[in-house]
N, C-alpha and C. Protein backbone atom coordinates (compact mmCIF):
# COMPACT_ATOMS: atom_id res chain seq x y z
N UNK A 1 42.77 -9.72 16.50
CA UNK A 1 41.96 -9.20 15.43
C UNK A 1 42.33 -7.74 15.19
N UNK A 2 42.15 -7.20 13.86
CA UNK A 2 42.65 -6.03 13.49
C UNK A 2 41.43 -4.44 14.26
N UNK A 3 42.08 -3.69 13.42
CA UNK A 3 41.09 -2.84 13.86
C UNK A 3 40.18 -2.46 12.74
N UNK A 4 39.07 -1.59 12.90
CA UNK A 4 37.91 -1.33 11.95
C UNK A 4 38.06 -0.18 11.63
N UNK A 5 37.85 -0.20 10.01
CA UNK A 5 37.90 1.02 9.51
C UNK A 5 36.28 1.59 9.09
N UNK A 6 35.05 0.65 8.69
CA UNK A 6 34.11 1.12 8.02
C UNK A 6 33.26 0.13 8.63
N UNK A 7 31.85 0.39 8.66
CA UNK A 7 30.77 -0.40 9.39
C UNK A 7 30.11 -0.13 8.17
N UNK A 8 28.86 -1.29 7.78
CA UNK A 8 28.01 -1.18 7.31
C UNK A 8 26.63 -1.63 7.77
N UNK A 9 25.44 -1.11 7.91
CA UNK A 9 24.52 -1.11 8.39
C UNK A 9 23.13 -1.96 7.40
N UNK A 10 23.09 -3.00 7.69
CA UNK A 10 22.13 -4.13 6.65
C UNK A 10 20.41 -3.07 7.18
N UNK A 11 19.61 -2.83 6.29
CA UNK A 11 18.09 -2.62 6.56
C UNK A 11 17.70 -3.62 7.82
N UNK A 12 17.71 -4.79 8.06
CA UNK A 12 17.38 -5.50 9.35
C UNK A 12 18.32 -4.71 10.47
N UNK A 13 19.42 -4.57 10.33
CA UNK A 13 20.14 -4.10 11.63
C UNK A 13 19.22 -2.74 12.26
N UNK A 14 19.35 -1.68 10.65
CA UNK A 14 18.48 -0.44 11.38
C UNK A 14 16.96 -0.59 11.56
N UNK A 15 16.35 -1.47 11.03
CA UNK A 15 14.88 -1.38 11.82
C UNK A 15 14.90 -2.26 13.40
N UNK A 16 16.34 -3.03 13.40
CA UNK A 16 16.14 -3.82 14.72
C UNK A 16 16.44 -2.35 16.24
N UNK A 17 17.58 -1.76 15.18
CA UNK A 17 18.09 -1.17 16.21
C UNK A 17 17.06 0.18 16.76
N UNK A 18 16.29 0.58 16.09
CA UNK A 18 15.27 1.81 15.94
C UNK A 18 14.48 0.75 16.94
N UNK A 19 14.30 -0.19 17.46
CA UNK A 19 13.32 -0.73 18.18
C UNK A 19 14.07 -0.76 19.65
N UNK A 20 15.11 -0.83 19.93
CA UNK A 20 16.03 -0.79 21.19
C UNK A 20 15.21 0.10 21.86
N UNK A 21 15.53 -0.15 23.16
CA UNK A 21 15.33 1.21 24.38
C UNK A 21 16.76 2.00 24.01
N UNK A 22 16.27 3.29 24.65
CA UNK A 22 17.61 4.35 24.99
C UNK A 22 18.63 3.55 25.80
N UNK A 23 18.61 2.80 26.56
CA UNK A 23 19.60 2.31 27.42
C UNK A 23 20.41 1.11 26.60
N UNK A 24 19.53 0.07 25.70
CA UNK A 24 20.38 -0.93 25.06
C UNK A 24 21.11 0.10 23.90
N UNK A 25 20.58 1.22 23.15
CA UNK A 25 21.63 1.85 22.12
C UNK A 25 22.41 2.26 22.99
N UNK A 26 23.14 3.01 23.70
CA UNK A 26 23.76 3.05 24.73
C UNK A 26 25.33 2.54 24.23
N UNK A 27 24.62 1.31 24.74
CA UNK A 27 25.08 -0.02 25.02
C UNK A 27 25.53 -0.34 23.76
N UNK A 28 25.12 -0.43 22.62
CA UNK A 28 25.02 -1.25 21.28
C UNK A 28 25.88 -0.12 20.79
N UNK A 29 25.95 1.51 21.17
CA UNK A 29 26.86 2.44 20.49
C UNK A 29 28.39 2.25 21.35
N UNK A 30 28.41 2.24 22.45
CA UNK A 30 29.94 1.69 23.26
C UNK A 30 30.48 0.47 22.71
N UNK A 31 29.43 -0.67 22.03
CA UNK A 31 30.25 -1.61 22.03
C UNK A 31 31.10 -1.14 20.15
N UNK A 32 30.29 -0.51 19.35
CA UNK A 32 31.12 -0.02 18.37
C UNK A 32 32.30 0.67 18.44
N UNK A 33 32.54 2.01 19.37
CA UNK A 33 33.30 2.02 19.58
C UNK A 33 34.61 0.92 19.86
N UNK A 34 34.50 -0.04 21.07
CA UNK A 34 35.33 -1.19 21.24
C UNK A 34 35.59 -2.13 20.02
N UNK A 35 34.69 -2.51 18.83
CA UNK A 35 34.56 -2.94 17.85
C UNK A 35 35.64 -2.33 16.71
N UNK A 36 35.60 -0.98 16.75
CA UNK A 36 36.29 0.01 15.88
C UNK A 36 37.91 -0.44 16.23
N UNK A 37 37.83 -0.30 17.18
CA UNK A 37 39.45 -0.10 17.95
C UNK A 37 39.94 -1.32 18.07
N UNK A 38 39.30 -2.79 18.82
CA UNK A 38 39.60 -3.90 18.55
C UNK A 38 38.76 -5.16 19.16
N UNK A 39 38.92 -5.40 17.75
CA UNK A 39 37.53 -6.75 17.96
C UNK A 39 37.78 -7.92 19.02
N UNK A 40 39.13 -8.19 19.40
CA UNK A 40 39.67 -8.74 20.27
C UNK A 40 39.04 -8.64 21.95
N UNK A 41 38.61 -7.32 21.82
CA UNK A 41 38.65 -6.53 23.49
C UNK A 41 37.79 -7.93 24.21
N UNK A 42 38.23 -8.25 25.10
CA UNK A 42 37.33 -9.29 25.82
C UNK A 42 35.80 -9.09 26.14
N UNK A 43 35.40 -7.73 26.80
CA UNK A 43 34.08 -7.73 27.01
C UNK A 43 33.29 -8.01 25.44
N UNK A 44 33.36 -7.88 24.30
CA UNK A 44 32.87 -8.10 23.30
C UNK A 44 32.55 -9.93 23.03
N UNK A 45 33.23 -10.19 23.30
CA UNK A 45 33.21 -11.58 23.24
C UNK A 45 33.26 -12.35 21.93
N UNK A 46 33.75 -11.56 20.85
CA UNK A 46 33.67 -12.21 20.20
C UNK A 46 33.73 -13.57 19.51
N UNK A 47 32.74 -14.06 18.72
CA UNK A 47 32.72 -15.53 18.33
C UNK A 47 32.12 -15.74 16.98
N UNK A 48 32.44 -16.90 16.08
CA UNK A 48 32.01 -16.99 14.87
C UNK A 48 30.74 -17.97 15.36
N UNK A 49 29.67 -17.96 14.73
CA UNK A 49 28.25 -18.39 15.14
C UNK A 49 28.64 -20.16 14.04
N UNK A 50 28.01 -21.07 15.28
CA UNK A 50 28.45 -21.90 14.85
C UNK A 50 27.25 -22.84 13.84
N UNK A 51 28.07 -23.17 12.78
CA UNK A 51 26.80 -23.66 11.70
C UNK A 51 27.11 -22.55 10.52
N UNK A 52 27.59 -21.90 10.57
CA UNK A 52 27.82 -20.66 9.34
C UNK A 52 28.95 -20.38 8.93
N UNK A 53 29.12 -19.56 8.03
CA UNK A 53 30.30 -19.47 7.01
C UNK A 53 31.31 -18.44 7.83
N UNK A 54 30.22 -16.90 7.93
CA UNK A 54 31.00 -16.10 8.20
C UNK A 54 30.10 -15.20 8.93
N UNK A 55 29.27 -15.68 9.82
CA UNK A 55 28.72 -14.94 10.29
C UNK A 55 29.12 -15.07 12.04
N UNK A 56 29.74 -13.86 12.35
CA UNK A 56 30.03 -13.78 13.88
C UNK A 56 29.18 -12.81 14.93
N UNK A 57 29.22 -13.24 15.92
CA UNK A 57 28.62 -12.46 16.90
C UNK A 57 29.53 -11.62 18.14
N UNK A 58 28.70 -10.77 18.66
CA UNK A 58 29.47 -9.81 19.76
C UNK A 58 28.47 -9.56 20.64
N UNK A 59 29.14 -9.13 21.75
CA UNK A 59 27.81 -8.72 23.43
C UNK A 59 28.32 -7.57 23.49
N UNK A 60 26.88 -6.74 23.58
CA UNK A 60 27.10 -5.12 23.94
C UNK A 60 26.35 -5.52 25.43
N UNK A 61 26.14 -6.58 25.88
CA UNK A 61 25.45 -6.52 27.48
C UNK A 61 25.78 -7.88 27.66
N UNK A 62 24.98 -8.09 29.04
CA UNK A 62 25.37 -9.79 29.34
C UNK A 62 24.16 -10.54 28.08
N UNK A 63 23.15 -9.86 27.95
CA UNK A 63 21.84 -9.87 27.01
C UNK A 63 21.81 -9.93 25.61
N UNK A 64 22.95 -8.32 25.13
CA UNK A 64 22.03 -8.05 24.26
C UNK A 64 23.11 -8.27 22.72
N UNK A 65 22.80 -8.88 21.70
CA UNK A 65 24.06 -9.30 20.70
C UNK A 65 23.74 -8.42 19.73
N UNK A 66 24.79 -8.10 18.83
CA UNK A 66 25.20 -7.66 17.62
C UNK A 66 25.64 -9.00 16.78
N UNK A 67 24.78 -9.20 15.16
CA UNK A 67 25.61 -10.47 14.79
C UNK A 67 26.04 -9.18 13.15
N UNK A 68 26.94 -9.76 13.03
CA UNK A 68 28.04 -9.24 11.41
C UNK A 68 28.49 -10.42 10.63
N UNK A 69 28.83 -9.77 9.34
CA UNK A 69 29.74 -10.19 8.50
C UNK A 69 31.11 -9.84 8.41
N UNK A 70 32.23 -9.96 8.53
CA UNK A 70 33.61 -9.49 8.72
C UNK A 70 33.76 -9.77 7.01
N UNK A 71 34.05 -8.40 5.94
CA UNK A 71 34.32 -8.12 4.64
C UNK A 71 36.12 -7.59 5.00
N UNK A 72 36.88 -7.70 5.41
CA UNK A 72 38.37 -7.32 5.15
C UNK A 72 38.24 -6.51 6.50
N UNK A 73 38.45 -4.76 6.65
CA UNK A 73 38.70 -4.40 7.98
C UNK A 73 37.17 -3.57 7.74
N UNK A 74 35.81 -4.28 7.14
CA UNK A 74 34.59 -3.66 7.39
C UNK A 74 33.88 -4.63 8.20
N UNK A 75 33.20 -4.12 8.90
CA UNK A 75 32.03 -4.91 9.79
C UNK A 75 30.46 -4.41 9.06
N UNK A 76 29.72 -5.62 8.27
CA UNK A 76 28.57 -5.56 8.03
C UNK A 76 27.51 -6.16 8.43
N UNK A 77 26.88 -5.57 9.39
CA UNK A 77 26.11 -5.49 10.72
C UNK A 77 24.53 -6.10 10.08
N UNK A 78 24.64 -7.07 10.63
CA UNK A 78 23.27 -8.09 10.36
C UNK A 78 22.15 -7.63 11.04
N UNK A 79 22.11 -7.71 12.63
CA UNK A 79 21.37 -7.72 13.50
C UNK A 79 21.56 -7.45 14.63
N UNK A 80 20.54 -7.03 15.33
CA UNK A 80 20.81 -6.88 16.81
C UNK A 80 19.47 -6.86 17.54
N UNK A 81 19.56 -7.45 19.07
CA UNK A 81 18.66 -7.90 19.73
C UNK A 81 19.25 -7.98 21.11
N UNK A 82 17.93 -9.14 21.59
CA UNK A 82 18.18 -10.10 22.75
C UNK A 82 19.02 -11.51 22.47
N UNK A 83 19.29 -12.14 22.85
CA UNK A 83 20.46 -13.26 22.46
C UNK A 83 19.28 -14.20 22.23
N UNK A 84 18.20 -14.62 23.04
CA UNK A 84 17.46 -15.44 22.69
C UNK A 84 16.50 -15.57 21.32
N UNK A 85 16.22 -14.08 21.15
CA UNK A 85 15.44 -13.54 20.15
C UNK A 85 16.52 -13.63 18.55
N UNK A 86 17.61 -13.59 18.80
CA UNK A 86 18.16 -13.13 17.24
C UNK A 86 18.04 -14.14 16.09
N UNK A 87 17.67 -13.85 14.97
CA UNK A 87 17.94 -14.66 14.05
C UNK A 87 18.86 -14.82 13.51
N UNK A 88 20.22 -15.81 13.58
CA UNK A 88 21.18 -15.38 13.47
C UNK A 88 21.17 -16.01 11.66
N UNK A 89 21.10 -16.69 11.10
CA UNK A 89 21.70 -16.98 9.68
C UNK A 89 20.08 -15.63 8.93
């Protein structure tokens, strides 16, 4: 997978993420970094969520997911949570 040039931030992502503890943003800001540079990196894990078009997911913990839209080399950032909790479509 390529690398990232631009993130975009959906209204659900930033009211999910304003609800995090200090320790999961942390977490949820390292894994952008790795995201930026390459979506490939193994700890990310990336995967396309299955049942959907184009909506993929990533682990900033063993816990905690980031789900996106992949637009060309932008990432437009759906959500983020607990893995059990996310709504993913």
């Amino acid at each position: 997978m390529s690398s990232i040039n631009k993130f975009v931030f959906l209204p659900r992502f930033k009211k999910s993420y304003k609800k995090l503890s200090q320790v999961s943003k942390e977490k949820v800001n390292q894994a952008f970094k790795q995201m930026e540079q390459d979506l490939g990196y193994p700890s990310l894990g990336v995967k396309k969520i299955k049942g959907t078009k184009n909506i993929w997911e990533a682990r900033a913990s063993k816990s905690l997911r980031i789900t996106f839209n992949l637009e060309g080399d932008t990432i437009v950032l759906r959500t983020v949570g607990e893995h059990d909790v996310l709504d993913h479509p």
